[in-house]
Protein backbone atom coordinates (compact mmCIF):
# COMPACT_ATOMS: atom_id res chain seq x y z
CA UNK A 1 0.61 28.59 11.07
CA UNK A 2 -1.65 30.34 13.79
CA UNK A 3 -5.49 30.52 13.43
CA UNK A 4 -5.28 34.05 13.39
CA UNK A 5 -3.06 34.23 10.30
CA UNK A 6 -4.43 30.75 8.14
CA UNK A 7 -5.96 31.59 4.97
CA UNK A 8 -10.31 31.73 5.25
CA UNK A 9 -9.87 27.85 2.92
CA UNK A 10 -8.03 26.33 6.16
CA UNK A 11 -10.21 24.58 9.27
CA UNK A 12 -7.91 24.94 11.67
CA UNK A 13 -10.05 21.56 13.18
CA UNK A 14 -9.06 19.85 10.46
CA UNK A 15 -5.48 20.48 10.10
CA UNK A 16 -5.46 19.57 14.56
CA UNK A 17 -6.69 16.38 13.51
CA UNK A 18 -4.20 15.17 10.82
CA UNK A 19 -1.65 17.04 12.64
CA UNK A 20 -2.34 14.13 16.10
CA UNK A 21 -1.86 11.58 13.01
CA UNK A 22 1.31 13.26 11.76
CA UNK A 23 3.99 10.20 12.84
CA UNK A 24 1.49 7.21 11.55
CA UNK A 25 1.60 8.22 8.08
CA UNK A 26 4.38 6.22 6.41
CA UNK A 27 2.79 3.13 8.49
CA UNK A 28 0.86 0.84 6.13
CA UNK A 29 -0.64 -0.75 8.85
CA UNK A 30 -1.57 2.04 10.74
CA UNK A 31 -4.56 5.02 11.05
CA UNK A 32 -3.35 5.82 7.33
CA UNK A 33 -3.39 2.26 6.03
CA UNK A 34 -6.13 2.55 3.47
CA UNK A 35 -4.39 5.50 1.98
CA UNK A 36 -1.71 2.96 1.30
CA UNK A 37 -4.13 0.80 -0.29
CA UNK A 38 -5.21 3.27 -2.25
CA UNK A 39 -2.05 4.63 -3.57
CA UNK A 40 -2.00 2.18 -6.42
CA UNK A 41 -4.84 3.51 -8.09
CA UNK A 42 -4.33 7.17 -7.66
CA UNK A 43 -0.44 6.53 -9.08
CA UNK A 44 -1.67 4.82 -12.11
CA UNK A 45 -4.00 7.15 -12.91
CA UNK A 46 -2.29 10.50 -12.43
CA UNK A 47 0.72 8.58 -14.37
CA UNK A 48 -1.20 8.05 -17.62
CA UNK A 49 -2.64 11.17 -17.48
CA UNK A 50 -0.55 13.24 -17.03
CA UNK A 51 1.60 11.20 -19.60
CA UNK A 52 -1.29 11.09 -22.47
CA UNK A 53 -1.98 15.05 -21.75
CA UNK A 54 2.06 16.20 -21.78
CA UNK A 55 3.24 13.19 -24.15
CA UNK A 56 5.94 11.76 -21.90
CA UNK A 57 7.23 8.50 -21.90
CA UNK A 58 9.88 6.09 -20.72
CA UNK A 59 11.35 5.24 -16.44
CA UNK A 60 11.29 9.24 -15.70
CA UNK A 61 8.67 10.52 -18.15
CA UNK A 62 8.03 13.93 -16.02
CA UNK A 63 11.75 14.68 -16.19
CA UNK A 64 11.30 19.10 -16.67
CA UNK A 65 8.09 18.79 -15.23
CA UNK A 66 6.66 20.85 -11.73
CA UNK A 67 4.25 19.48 -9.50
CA UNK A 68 2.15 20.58 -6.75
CA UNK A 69 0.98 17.97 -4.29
CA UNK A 70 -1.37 20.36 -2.10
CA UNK A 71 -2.25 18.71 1.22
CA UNK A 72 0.56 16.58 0.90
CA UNK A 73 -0.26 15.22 4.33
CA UNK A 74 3.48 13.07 4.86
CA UNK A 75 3.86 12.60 1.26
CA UNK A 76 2.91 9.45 0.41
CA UNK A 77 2.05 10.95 -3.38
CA UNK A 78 5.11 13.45 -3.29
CA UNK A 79 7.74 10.56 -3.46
CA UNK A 80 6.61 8.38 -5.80
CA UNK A 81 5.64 11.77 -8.00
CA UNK A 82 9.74 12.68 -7.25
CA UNK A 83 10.85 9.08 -8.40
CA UNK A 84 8.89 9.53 -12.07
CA UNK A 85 11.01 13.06 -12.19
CA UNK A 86 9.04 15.83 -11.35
CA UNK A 87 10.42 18.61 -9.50
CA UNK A 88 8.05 18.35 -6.74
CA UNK A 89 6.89 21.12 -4.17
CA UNK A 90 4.77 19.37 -1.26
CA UNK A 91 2.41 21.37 0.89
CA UNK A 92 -0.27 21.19 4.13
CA UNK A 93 -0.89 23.45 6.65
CA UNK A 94 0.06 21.16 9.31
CA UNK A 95 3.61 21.73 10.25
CA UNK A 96 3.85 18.44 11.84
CA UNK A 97 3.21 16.48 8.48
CA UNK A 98 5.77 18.68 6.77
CA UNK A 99 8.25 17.33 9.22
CA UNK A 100 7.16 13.92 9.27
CA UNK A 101 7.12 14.20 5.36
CA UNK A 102 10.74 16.01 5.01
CA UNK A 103 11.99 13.31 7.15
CA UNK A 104 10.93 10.54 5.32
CA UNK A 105 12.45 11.48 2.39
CA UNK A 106 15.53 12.75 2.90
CA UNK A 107 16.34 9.12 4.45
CA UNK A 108 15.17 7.56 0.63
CA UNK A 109 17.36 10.51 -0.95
CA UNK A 110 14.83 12.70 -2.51
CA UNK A 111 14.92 16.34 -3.51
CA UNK A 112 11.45 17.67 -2.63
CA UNK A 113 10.24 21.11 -1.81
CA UNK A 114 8.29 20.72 1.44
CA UNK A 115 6.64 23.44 2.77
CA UNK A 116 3.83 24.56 5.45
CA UNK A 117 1.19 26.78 4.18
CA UNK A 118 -1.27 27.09 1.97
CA UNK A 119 -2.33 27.10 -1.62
CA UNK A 120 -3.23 31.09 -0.81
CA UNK A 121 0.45 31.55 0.15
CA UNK A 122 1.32 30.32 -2.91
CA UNK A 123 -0.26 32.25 -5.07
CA UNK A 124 0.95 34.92 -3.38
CA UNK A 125 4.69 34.55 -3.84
CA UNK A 126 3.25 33.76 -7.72
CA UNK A 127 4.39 30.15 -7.86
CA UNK A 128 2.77 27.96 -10.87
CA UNK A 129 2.94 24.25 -12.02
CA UNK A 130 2.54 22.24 -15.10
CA UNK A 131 0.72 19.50 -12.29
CA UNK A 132 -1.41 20.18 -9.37
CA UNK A 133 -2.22 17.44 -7.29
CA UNK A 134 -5.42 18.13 -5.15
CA UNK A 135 -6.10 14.52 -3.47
CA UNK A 136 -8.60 14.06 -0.83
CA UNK A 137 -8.20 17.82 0.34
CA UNK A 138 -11.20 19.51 -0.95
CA UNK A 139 -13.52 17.92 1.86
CA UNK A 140 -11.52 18.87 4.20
CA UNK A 141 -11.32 23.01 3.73
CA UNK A 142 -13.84 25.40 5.15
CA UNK A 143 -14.44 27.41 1.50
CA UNK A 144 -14.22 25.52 -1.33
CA UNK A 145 -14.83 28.25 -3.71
CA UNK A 146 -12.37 29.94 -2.38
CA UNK A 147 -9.88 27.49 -2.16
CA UNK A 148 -10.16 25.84 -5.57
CA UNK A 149 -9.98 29.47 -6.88
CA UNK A 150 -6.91 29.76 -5.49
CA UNK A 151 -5.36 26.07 -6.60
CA UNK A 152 -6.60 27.56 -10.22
CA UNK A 153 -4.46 30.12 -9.90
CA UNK A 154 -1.34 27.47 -9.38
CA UNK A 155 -1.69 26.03 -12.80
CA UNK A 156 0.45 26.68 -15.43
CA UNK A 157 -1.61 27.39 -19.07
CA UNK A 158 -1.22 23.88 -20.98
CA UNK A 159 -1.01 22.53 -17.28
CA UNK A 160 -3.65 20.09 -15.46
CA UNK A 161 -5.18 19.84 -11.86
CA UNK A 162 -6.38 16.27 -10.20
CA UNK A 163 -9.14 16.54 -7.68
CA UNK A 164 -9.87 13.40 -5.71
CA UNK A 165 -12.87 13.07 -3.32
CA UNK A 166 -15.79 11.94 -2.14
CA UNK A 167 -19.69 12.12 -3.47
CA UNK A 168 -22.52 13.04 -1.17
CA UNK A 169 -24.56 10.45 -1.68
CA UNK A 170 -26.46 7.64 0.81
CA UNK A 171 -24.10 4.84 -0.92
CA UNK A 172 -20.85 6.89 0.50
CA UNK A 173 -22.25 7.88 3.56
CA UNK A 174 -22.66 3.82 4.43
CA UNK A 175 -19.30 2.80 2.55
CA UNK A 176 -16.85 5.60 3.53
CA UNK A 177 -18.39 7.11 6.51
CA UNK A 178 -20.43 4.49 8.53
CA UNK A 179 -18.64 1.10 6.93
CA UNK A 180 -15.07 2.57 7.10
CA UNK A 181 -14.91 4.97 10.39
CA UNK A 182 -17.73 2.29 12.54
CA UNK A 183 -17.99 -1.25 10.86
CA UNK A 184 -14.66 -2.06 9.47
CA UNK A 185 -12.36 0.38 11.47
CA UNK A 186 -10.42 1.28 8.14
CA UNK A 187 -10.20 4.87 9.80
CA UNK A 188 -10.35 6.77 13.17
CA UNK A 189 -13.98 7.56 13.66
CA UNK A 190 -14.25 11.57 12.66
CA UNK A 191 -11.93 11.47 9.89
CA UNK A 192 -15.30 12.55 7.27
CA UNK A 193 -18.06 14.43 7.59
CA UNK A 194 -19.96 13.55 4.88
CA UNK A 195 -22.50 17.16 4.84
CA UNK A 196 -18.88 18.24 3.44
CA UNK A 197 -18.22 15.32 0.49
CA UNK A 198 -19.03 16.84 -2.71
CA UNK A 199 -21.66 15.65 -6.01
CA UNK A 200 -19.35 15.64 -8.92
CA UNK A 201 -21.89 18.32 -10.65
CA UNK A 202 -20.31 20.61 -7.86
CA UNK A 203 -17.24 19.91 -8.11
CA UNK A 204 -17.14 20.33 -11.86
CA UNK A 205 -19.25 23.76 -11.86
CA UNK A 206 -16.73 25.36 -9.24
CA UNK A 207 -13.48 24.28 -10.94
CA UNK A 208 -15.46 25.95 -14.17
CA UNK A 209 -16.33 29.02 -12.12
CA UNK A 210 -12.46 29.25 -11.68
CA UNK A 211 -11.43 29.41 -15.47
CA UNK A 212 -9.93 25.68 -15.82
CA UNK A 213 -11.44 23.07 -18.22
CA UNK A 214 -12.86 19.79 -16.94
CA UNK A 215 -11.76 17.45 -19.57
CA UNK A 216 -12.74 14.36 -17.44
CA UNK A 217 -14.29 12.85 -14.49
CA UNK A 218 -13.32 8.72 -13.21
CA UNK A 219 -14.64 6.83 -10.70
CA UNK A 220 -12.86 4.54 -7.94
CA UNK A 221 -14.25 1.34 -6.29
CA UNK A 222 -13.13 -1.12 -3.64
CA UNK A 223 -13.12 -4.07 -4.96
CA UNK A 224 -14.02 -6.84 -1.75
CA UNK A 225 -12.85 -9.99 -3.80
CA UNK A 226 -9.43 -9.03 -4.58
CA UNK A 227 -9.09 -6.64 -1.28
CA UNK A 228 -8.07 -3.91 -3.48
CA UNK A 229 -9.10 -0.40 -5.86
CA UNK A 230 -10.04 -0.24 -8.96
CA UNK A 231 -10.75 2.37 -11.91
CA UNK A 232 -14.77 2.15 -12.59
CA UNK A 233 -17.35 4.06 -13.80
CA UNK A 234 -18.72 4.17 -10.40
CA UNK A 235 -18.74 7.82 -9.14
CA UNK A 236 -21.02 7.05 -6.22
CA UNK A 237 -18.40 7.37 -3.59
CA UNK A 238 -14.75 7.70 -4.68
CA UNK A 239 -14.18 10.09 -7.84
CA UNK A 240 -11.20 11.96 -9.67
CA UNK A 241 -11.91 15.03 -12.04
CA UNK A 242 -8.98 15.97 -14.29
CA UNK A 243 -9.08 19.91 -15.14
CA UNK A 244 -6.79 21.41 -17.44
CA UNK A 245 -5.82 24.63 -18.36
């Protein structure tokens, strides 16, 4: 995708620098490693939500189910999302993460829909879900109104959309900015800025301003004893709002 032709959402700056990161994302060691610390968390919680809202059950409870994973970045949600049986379409405007992602899963078997592009090209061709999976993107795109309006538009009626982020607040700018790009190393210095994280009051009144519900809103913490994330009802840095349809 050119600059000249990306949707007004996309930062082309943005999708450069995950694009130089494109072959270290299936490393758990690597520039992506707290992602796969994280993925724990975010799989257990999109799991049983999805499961309490639809009322599935049992080893492939999504079995009939479609799912979005926007900014799948190399699909680290997409396969495990595949494995629980959705029919899953992956997408990021970086063309190198779509081939780093395609290639990691055809080599563990899996049918998914990978694509470069954009939640606007999308809606264009008229494509809905009954999930949409919207996971650390939203701080990352240069109009949020604009794009979330858009990711609306991808959800089926009855569906659901997951938004994870960050908050703007002095806690996450020393935890997930300073702490985890300076102190700790956890990520390549530049990976946030926080004047883009986003208050959960935001959040919520622009996914309203699109039509969709916000039925809920769940905080995530690190926890330093066990090394490891947590559900909490600490929104002050990590948060998830579920928005339904």
């Amino acid at each position: 995708m050119s600059k000249t032709d990306a949707p007004a959402s996309i930062d082309p700056s943005e999708v450069a620098k995950f694009s130089a990161m494109a072959a270290e994302w299936w490393d758990p060691q690597g520039k992506f490693a707290p992602l796969h610390k994280f993925n724990p968390v975010r799989l257990s919680f999109i799991r049983q939500t999805v499961a309490a809202h639809h009322g599935r059950e049992g080893l492939k409870p999504f079995e009939g189910l479609s799912l979005l994973d926007i900014g799948c970045g190399g699909g680290l949600l997409s396969e495990p999302m595949a494995r629980l049986g959705f029919g899953v379409t992956g997408v990021d405007a970086s063309e190198k993460n779509i081939k780093t992602a395609m290639t990691h899963a055809a080599a563990q078997g899996l049918g998914i829909d990978y694509r470069a592009g954009s939640a606007e090209s999308l809606v264009e061709i008229g494509a809905a879900f009954d999930v949409v999976l919207n996971m650390e993107v939203v701080e990352h795109v240069a109009d949020l109104p604009a794009y979330l309006d858009a990711c609306a538009k991808l959800v089926k009626p009855g569906g659901l959309m997951i938004v994870a982020t960050l908050n703007k607040t002095l806690k996450s700018l020393a935890l997930a900015k300073i702490g985890a790009e300076y102190v700790l190393r956890w990520l390549p210095p530049g990976t946030h800025d926080w004047n883009r994280f986003i208050p959960p009051a935001r959040l919520k009144s622009l996914l309203t301003a699109t039509g969709l519900n916000v039925l809920s809103t769940q905080g995530v913490s690190f926890d330093p004893l066990n090394w490891n994330w947590r559900l909490s009802t600490d929104t002050d840095v990590n948060y998830m709002v579920v928005a339904g349809k």
